[in-house]
PDB file of N, CA and C in Angstrom:
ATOM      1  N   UNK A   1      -5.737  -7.828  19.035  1.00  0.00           N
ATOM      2  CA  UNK A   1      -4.976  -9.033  18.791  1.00  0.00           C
ATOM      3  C   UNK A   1      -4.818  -9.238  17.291  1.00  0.00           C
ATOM      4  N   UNK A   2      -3.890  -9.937  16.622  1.00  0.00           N
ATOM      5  CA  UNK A   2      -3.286  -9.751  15.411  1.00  0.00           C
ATOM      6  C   UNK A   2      -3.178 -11.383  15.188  1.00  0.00           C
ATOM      7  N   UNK A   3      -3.558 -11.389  13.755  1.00  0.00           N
ATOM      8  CA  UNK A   3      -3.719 -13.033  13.747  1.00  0.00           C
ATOM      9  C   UNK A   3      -2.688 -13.259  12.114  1.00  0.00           C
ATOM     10  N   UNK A   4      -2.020 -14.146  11.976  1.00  0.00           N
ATOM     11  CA  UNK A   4      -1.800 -14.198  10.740  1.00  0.00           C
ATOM     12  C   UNK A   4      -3.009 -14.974   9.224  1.00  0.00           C
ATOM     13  N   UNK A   5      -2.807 -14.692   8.379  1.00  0.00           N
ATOM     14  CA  UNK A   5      -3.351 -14.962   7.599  1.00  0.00           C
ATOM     15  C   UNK A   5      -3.104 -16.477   6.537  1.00  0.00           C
ATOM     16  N   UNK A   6      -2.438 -17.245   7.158  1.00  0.00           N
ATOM     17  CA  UNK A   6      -2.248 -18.535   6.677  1.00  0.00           C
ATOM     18  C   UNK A   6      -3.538 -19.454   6.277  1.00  0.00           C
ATOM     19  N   UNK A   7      -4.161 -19.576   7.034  1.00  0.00           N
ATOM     20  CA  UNK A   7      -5.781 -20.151   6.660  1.00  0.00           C
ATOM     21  C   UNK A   7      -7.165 -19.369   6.566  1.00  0.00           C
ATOM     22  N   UNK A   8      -6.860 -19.056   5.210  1.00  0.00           N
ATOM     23  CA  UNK A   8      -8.364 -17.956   4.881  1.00  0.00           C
ATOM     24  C   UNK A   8      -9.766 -18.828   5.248  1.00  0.00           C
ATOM     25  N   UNK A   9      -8.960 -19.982   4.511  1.00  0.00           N
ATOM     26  CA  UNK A   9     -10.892 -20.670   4.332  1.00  0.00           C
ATOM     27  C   UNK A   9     -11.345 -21.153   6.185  1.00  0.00           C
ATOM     28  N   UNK A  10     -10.213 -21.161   7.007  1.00  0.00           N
ATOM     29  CA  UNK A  10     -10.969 -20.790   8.527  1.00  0.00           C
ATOM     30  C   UNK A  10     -11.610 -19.739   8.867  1.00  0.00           C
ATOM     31  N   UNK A  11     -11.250 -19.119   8.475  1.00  0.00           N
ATOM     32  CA  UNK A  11     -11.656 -16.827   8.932  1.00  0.00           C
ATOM     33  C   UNK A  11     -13.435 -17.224   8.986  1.00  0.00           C
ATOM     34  N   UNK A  12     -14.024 -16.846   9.799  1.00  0.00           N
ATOM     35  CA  UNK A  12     -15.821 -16.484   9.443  1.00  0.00           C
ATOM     36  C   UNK A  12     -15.765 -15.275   9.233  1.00  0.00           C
ATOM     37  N   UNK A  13     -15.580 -14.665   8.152  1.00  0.00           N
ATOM     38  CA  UNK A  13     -15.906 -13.457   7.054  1.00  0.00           C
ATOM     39  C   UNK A  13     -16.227 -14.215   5.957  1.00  0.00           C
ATOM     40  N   UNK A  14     -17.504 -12.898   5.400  1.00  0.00           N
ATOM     41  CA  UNK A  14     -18.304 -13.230   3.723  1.00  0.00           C
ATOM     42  C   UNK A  14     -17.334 -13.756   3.405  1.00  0.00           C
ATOM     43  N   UNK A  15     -17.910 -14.454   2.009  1.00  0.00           N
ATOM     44  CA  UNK A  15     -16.711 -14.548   1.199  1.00  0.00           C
ATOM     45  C   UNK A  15     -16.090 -13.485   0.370  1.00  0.00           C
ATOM     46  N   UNK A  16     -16.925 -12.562   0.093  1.00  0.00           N
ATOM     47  CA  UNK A  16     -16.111 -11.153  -0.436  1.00  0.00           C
ATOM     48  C   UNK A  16     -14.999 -10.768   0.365  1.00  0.00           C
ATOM     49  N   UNK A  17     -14.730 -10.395   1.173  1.00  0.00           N
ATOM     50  CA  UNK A  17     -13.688 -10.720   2.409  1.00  0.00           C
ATOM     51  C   UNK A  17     -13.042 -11.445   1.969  1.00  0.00           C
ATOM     52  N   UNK A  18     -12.720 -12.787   1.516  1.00  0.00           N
ATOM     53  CA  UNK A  18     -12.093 -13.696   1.686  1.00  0.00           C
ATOM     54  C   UNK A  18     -11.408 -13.642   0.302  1.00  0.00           C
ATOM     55  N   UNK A  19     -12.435 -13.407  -0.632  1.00  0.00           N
ATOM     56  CA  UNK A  19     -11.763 -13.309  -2.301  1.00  0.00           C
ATOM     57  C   UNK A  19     -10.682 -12.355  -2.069  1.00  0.00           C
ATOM     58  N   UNK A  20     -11.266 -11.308  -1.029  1.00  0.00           N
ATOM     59  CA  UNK A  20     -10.263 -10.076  -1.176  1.00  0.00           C
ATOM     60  C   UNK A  20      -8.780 -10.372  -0.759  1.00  0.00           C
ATOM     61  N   UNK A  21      -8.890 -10.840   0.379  1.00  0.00           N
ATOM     62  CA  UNK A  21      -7.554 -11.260   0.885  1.00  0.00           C
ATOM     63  C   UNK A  21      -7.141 -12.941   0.529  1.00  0.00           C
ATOM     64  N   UNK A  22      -7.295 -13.499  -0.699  1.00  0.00           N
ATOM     65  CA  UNK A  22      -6.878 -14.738  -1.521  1.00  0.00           C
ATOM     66  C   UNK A  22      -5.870 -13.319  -2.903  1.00  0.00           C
ATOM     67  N   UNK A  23      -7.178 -12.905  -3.136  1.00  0.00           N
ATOM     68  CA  UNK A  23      -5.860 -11.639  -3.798  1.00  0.00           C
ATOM     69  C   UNK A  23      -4.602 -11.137  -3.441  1.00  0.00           C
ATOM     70  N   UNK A  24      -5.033 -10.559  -2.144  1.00  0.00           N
ATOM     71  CA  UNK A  24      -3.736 -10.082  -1.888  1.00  0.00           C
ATOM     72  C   UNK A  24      -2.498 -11.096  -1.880  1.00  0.00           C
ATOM     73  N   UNK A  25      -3.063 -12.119  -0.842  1.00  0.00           N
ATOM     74  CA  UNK A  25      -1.944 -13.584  -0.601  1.00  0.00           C
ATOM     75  C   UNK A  25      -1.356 -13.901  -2.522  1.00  0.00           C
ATOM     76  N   UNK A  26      -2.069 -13.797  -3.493  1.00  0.00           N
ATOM     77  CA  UNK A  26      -1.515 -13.919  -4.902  1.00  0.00           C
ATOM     78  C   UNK A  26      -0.122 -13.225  -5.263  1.00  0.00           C
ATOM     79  N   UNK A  27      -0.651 -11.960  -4.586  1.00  0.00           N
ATOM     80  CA  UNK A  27       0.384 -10.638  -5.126  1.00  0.00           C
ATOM     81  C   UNK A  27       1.477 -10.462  -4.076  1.00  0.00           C
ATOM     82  N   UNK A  28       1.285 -10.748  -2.617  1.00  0.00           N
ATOM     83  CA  UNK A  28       2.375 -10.608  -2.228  1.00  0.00           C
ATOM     84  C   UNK A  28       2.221 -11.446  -0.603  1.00  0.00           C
ATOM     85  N   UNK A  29       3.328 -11.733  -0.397  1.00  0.00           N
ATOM     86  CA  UNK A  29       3.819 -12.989   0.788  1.00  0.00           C
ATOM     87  C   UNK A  29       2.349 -13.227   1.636  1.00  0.00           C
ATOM     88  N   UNK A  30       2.143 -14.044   1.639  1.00  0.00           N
ATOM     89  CA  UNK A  30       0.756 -14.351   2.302  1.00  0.00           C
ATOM     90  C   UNK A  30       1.247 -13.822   4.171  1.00  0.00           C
ATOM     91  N   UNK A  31       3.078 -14.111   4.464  1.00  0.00           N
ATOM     92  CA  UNK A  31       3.267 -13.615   5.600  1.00  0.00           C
ATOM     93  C   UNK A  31       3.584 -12.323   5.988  1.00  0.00           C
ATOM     94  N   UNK A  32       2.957 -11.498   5.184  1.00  0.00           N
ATOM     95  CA  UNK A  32       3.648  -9.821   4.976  1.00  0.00           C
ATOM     96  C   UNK A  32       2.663  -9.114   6.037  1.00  0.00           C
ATOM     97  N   UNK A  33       1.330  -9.865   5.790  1.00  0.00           N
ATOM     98  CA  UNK A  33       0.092  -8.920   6.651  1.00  0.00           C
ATOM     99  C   UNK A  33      -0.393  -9.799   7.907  1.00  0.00           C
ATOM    100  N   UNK A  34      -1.182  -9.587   8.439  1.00  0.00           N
ATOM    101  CA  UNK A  34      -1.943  -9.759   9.686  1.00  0.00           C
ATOM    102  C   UNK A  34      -3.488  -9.124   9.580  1.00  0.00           C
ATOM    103  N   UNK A  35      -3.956 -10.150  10.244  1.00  0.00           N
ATOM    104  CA  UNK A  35      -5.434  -9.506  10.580  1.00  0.00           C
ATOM    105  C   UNK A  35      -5.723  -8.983  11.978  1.00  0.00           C
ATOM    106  N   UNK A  36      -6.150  -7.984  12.036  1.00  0.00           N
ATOM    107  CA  UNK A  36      -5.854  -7.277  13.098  1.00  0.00           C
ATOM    108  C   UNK A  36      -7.360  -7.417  13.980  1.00  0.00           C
ATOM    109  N   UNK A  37      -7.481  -7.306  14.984  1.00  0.00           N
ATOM    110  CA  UNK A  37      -8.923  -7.447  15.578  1.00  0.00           C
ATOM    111  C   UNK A  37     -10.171  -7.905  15.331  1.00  0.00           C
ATOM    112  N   UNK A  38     -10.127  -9.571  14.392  1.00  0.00           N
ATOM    113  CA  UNK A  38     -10.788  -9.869  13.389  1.00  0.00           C
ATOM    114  C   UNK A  38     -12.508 -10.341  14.191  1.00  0.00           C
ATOM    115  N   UNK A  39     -12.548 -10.179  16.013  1.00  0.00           N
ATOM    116  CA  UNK A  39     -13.221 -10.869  16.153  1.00  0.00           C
ATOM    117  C   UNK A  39     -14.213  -9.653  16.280  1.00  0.00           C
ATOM    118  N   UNK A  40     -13.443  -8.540  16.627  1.00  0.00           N
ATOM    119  CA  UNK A  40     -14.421  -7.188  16.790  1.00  0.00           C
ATOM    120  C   UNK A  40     -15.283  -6.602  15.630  1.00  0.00           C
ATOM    121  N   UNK A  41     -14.873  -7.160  14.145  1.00  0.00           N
ATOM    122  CA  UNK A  41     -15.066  -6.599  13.423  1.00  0.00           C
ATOM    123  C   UNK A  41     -16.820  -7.302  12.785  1.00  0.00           C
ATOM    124  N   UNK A  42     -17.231  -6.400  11.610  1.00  0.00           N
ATOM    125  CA  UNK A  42     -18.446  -7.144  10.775  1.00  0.00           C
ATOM    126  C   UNK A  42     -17.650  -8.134   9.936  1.00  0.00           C
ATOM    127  N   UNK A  43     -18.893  -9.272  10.292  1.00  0.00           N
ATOM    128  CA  UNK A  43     -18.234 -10.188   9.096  1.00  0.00           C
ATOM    129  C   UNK A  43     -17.632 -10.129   7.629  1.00  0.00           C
ATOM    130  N   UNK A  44     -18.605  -8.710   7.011  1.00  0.00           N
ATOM    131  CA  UNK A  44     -18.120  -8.400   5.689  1.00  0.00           C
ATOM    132  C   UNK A  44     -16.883  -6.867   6.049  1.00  0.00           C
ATOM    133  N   UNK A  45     -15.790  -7.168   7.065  1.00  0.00           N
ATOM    134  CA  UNK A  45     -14.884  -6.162   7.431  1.00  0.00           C
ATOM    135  C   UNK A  45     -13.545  -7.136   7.619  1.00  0.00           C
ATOM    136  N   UNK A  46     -12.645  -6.605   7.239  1.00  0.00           N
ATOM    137  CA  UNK A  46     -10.825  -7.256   8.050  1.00  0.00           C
ATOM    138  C   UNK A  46     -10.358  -5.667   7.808  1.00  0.00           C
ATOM    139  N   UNK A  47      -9.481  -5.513   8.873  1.00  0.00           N
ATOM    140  CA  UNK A  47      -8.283  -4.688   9.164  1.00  0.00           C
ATOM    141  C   UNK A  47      -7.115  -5.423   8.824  1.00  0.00           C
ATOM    142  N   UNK A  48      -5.526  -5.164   8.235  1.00  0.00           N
ATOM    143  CA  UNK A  48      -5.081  -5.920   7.704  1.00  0.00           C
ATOM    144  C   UNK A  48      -3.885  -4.669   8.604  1.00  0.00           C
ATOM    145  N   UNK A  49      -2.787  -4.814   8.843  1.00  0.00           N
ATOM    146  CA  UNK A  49      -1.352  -4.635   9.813  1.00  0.00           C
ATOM    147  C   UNK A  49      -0.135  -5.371   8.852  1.00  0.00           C
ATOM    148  N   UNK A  50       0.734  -4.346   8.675  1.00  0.00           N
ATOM    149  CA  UNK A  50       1.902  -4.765   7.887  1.00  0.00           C
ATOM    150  C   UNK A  50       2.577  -5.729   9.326  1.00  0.00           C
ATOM    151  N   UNK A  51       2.948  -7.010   8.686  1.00  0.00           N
ATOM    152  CA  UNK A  51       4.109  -7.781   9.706  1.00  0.00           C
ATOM    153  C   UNK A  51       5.135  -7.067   9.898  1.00  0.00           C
ATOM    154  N   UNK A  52       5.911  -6.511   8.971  1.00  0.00           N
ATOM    155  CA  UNK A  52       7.162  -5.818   9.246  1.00  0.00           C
ATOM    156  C   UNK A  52       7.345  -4.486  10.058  1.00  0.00           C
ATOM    157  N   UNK A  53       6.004  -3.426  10.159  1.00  0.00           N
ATOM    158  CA  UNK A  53       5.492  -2.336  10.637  1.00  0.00           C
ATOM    159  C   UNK A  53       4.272  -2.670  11.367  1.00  0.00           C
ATOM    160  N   UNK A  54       3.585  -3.225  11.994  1.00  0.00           N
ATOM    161  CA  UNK A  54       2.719  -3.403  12.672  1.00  0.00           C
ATOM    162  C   UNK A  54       1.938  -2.006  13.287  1.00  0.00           C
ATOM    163  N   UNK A  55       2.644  -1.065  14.009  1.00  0.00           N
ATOM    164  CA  UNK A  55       2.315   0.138  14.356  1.00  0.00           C
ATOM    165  C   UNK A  55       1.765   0.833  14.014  1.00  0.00           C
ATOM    166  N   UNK A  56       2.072   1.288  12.490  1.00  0.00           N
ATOM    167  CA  UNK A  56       2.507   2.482  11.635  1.00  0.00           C
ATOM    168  C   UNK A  56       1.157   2.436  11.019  1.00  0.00           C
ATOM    169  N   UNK A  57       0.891   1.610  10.268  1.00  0.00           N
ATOM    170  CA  UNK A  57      -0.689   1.991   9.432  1.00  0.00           C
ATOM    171  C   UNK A  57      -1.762   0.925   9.238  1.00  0.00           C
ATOM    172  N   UNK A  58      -2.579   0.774   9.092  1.00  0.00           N
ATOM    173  CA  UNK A  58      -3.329  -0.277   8.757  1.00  0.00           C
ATOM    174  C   UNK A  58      -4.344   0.097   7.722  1.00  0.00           C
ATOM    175  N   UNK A  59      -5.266  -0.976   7.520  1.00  0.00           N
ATOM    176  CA  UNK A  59      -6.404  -1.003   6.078  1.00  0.00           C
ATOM    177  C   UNK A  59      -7.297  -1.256   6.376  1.00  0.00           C
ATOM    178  N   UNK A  60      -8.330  -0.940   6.413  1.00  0.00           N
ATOM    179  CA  UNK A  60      -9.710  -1.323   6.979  1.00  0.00           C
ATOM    180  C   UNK A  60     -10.388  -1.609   5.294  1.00  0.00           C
ATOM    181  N   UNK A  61     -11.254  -3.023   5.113  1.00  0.00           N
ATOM    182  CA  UNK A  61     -11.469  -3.147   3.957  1.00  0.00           C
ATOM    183  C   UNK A  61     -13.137  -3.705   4.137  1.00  0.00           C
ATOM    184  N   UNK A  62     -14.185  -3.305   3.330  1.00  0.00           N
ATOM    185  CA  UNK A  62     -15.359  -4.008   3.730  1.00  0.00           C
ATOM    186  C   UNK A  62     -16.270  -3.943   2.411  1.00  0.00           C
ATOM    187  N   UNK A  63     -16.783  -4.561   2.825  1.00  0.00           N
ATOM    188  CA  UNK A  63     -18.001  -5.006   1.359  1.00  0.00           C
ATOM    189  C   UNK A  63     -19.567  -4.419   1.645  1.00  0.00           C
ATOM    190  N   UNK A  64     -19.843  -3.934   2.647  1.00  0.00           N
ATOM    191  CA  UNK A  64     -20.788  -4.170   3.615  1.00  0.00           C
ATOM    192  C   UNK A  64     -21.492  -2.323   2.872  1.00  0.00           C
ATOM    193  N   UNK A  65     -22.526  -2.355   3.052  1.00  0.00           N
ATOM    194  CA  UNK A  65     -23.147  -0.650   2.000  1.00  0.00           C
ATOM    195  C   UNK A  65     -22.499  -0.423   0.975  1.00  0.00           C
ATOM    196  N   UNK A  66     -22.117  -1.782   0.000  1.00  0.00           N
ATOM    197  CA  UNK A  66     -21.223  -1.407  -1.263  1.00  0.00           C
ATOM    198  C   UNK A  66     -22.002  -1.967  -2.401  1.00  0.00           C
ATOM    199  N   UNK A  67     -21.867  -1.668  -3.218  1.00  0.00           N
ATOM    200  CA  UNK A  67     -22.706  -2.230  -4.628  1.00  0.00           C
ATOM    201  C   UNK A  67     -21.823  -3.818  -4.600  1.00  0.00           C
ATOM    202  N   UNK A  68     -22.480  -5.005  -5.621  1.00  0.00           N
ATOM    203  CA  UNK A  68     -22.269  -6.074  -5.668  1.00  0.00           C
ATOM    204  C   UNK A  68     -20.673  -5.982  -6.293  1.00  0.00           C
ATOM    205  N   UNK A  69     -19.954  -7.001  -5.786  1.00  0.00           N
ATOM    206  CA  UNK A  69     -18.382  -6.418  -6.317  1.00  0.00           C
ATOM    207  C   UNK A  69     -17.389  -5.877  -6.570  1.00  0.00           C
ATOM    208  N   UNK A  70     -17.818  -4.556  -4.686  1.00  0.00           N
ATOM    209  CA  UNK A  70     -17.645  -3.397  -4.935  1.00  0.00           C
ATOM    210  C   UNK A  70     -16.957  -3.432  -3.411  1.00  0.00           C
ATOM    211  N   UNK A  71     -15.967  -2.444  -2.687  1.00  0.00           N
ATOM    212  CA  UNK A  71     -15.754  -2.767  -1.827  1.00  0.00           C
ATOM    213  C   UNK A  71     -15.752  -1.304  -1.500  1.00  0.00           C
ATOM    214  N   UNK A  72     -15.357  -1.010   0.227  1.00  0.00           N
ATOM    215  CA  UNK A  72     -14.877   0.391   0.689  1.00  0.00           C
ATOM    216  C   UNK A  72     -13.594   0.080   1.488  1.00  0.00           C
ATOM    217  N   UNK A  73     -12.884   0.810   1.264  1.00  0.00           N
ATOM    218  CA  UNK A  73     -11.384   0.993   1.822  1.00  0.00           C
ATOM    219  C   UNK A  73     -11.324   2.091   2.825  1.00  0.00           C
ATOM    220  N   UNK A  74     -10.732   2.082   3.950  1.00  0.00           N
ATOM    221  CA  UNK A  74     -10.029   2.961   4.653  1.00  0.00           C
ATOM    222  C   UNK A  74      -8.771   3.176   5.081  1.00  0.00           C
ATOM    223  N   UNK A  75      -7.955   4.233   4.827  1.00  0.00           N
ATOM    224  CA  UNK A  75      -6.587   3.896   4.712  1.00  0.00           C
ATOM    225  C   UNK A  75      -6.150   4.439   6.233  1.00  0.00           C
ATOM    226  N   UNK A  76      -5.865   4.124   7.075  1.00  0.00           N
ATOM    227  CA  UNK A  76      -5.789   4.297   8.484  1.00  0.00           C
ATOM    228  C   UNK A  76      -4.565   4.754   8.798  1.00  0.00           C
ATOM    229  N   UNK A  77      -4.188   5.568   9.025  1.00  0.00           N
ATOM    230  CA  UNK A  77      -2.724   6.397   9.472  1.00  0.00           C
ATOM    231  C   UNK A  77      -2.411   7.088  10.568  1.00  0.00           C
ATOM    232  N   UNK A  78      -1.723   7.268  11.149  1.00  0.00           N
ATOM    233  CA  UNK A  78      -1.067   6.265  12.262  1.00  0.00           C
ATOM    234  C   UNK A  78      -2.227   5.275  12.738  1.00  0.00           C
ATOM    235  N   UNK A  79      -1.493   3.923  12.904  1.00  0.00           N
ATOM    236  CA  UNK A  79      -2.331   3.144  13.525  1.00  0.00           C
ATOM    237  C   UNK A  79      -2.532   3.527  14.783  1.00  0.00           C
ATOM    238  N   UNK A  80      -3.209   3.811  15.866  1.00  0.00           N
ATOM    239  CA  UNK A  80      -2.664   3.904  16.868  1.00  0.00           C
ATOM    240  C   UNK A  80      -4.072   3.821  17.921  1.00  0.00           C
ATOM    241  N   UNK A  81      -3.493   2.891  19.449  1.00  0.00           N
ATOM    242  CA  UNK A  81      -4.447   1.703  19.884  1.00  0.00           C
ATOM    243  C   UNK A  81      -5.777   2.535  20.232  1.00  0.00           C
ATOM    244  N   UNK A  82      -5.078   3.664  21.138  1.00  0.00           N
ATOM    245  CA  UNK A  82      -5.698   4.819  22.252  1.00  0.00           C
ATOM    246  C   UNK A  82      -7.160   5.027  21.187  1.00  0.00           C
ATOM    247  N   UNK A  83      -8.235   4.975  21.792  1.00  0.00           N
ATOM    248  CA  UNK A  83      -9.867   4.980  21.170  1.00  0.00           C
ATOM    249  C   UNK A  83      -9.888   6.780  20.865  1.00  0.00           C
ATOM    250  N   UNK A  84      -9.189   7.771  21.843  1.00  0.00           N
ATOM    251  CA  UNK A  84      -9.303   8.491  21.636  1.00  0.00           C
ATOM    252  C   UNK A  84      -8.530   9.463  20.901  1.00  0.00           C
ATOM    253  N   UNK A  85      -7.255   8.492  20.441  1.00  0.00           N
ATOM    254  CA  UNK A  85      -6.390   9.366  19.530  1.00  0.00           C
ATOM    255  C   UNK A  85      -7.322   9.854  18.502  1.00  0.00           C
ATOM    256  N   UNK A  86      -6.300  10.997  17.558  1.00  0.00           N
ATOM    257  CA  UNK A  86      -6.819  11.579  16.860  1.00  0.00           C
ATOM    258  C   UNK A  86      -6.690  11.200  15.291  1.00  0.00           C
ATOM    259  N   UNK A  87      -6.771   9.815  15.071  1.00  0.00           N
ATOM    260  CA  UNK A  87      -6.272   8.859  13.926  1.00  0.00           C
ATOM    261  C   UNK A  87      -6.568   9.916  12.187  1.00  0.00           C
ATOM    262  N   UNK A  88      -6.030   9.674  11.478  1.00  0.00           N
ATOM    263  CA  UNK A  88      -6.120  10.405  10.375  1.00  0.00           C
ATOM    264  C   UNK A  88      -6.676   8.942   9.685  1.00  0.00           C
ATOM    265  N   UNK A  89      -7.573   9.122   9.334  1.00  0.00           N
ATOM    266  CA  UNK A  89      -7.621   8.340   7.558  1.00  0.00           C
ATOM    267  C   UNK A  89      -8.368   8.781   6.228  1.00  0.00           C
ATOM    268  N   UNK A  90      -8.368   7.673   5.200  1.00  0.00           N
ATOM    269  CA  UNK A  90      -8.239   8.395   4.004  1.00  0.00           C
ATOM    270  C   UNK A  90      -9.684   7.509   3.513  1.00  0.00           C
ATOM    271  N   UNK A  91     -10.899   7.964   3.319  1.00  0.00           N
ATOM    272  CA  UNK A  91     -11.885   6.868   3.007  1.00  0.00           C
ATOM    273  C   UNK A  91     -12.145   6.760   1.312  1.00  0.00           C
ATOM    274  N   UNK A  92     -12.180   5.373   0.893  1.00  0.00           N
ATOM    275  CA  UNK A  92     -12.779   5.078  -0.764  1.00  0.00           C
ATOM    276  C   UNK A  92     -13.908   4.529  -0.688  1.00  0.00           C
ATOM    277  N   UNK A  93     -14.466   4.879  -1.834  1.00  0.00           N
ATOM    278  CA  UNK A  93     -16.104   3.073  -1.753  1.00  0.00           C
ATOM    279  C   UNK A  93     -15.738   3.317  -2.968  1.00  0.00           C
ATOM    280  N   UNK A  94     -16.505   2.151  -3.703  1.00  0.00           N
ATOM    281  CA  UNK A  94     -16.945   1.903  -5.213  1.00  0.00           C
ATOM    282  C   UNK A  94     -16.105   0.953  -5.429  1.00  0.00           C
ATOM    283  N   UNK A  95     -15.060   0.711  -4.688  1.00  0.00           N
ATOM    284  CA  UNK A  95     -13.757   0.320  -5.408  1.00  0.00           C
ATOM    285  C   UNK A  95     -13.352  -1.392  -6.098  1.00  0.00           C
ATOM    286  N   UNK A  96     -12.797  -1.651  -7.053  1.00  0.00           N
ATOM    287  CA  UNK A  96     -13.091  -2.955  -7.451  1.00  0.00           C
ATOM    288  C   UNK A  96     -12.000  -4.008  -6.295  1.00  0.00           C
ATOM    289  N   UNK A  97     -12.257  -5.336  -6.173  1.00  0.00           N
ATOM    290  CA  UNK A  97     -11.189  -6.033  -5.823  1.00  0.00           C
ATOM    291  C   UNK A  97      -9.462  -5.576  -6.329  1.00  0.00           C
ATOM    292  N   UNK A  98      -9.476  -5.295  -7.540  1.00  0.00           N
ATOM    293  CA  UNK A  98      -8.012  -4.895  -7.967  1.00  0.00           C
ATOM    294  C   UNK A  98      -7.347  -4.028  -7.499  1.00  0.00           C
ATOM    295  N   UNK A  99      -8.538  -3.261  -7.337  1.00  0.00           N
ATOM    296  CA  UNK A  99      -8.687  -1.362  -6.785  1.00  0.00           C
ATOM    297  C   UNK A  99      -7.583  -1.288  -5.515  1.00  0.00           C
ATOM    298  N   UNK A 100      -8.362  -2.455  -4.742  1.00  0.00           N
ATOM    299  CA  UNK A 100      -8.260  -2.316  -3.017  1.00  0.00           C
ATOM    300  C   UNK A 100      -7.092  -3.184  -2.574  1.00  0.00           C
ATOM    301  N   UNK A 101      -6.526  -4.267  -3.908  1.00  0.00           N
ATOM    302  CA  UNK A 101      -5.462  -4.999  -3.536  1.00  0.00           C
ATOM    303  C   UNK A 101      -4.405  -4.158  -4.021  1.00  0.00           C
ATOM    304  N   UNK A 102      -4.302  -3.181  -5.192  1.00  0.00           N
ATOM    305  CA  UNK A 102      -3.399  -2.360  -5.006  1.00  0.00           C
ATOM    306  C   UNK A 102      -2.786  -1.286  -3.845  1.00  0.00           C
ATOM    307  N   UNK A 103      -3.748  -0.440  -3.382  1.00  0.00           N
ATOM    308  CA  UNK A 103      -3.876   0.558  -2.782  1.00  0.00           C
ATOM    309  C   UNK A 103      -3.942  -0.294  -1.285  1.00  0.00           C
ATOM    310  N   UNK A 104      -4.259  -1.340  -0.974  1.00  0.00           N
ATOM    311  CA  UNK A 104      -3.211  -1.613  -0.237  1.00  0.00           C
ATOM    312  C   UNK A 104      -1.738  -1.973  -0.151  1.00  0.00           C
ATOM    313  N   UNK A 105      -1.786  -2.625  -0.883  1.00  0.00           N
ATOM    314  CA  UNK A 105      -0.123  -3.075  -1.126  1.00  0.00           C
ATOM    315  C   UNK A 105       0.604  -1.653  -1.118  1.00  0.00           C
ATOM    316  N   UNK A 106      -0.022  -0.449  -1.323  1.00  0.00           N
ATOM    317  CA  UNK A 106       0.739   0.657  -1.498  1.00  0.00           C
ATOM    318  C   UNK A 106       0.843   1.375  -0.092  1.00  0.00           C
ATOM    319  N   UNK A 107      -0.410   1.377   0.465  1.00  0.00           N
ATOM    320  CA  UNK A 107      -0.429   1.546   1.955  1.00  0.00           C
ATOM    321  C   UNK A 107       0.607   1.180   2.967  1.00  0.00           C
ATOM    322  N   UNK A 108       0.298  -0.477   2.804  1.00  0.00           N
ATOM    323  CA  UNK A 108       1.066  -1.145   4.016  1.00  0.00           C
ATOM    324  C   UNK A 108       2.070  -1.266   3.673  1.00  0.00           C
ATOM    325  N   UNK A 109       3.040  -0.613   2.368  1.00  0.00           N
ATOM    326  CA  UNK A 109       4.235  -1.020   1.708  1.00  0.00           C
ATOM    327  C   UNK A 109       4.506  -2.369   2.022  1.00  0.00           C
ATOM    328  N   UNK A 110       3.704  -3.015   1.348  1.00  0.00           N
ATOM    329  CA  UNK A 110       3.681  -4.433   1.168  1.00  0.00           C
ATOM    330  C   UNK A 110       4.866  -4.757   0.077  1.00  0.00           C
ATOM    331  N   UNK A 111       5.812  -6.033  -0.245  1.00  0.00           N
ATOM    332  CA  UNK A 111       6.809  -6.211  -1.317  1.00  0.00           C
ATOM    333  C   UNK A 111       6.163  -7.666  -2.106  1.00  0.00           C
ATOM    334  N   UNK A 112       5.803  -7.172  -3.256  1.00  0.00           N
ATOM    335  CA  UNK A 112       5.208  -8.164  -4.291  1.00  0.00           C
ATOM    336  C   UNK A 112       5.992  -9.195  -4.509  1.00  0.00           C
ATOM    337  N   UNK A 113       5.455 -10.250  -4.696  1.00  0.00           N
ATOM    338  CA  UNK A 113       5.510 -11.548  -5.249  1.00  0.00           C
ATOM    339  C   UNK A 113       6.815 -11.154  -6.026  1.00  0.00           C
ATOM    340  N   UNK A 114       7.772 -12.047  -6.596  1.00  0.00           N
ATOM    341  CA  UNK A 114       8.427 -11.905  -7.901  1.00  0.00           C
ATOM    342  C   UNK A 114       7.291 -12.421  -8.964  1.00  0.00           C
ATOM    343  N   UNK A 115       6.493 -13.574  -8.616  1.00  0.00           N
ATOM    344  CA  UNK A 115       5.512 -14.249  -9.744  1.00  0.00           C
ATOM    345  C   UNK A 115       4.722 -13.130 -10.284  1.00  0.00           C
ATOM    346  N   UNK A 116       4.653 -11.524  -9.558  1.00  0.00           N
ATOM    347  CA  UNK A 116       3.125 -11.011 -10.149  1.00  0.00           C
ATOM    348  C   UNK A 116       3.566  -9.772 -11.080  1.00  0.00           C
TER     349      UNK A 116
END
């Protein structure tokens, strides 16, 4: 299930989680993404689903076995539902907040703000 992202400060995720995706909402349409299966996930985890592509790829983002301020990314390609497909993704750690709001926005071909 796919939720939009209009009210962060409702979400029960850390707040690292939450800084993360107040970033993104900065840089580009707070209605561009979705949170994707937010209830399955660890609290210090969101999956994030392009609105416009929903299908096609998603972001798995978490704080959780990361140094303080530090996040891990997974870049998930094809999204796809089946448990047993054979999903490709691309894994980071270390990575800063800036790190992970770029490289998504590049992922989910997200379209930036004019403000940023």
């Amino acid at each position: 299930m796919s939720i939009s992202t209009n009210n962060l400060w409702g979400l029960d995720k850390d707040s690292s989680i939450k800084a993360i995706l107040l970033l993104l909402q900065h840089e580009v349409n707070p209605g561009s993404f979705m949170l994707l299966d937010k209830e399955k996930l660890n609290i210090k985890a969101v999956r994030l689903i392009s609105s416009k592509n929903p299908n096609e790829v998603s972001a798995y983002i978490y704080s959780y076995a990361q140094r303080k301020e530090r996040y891990g990314l997974d870049l998930e390609f094809p999204f796809l539902i089946e448990t047993s497909a054979d999903d490709q993704s691309i894994r980071m750690d270390d990575l800063t907040a800036e790190g992970v709001v770029k490289k998504v926005i590049e992922h989910l071909e997200l379209k930036r703000t004019a403000a940023t």
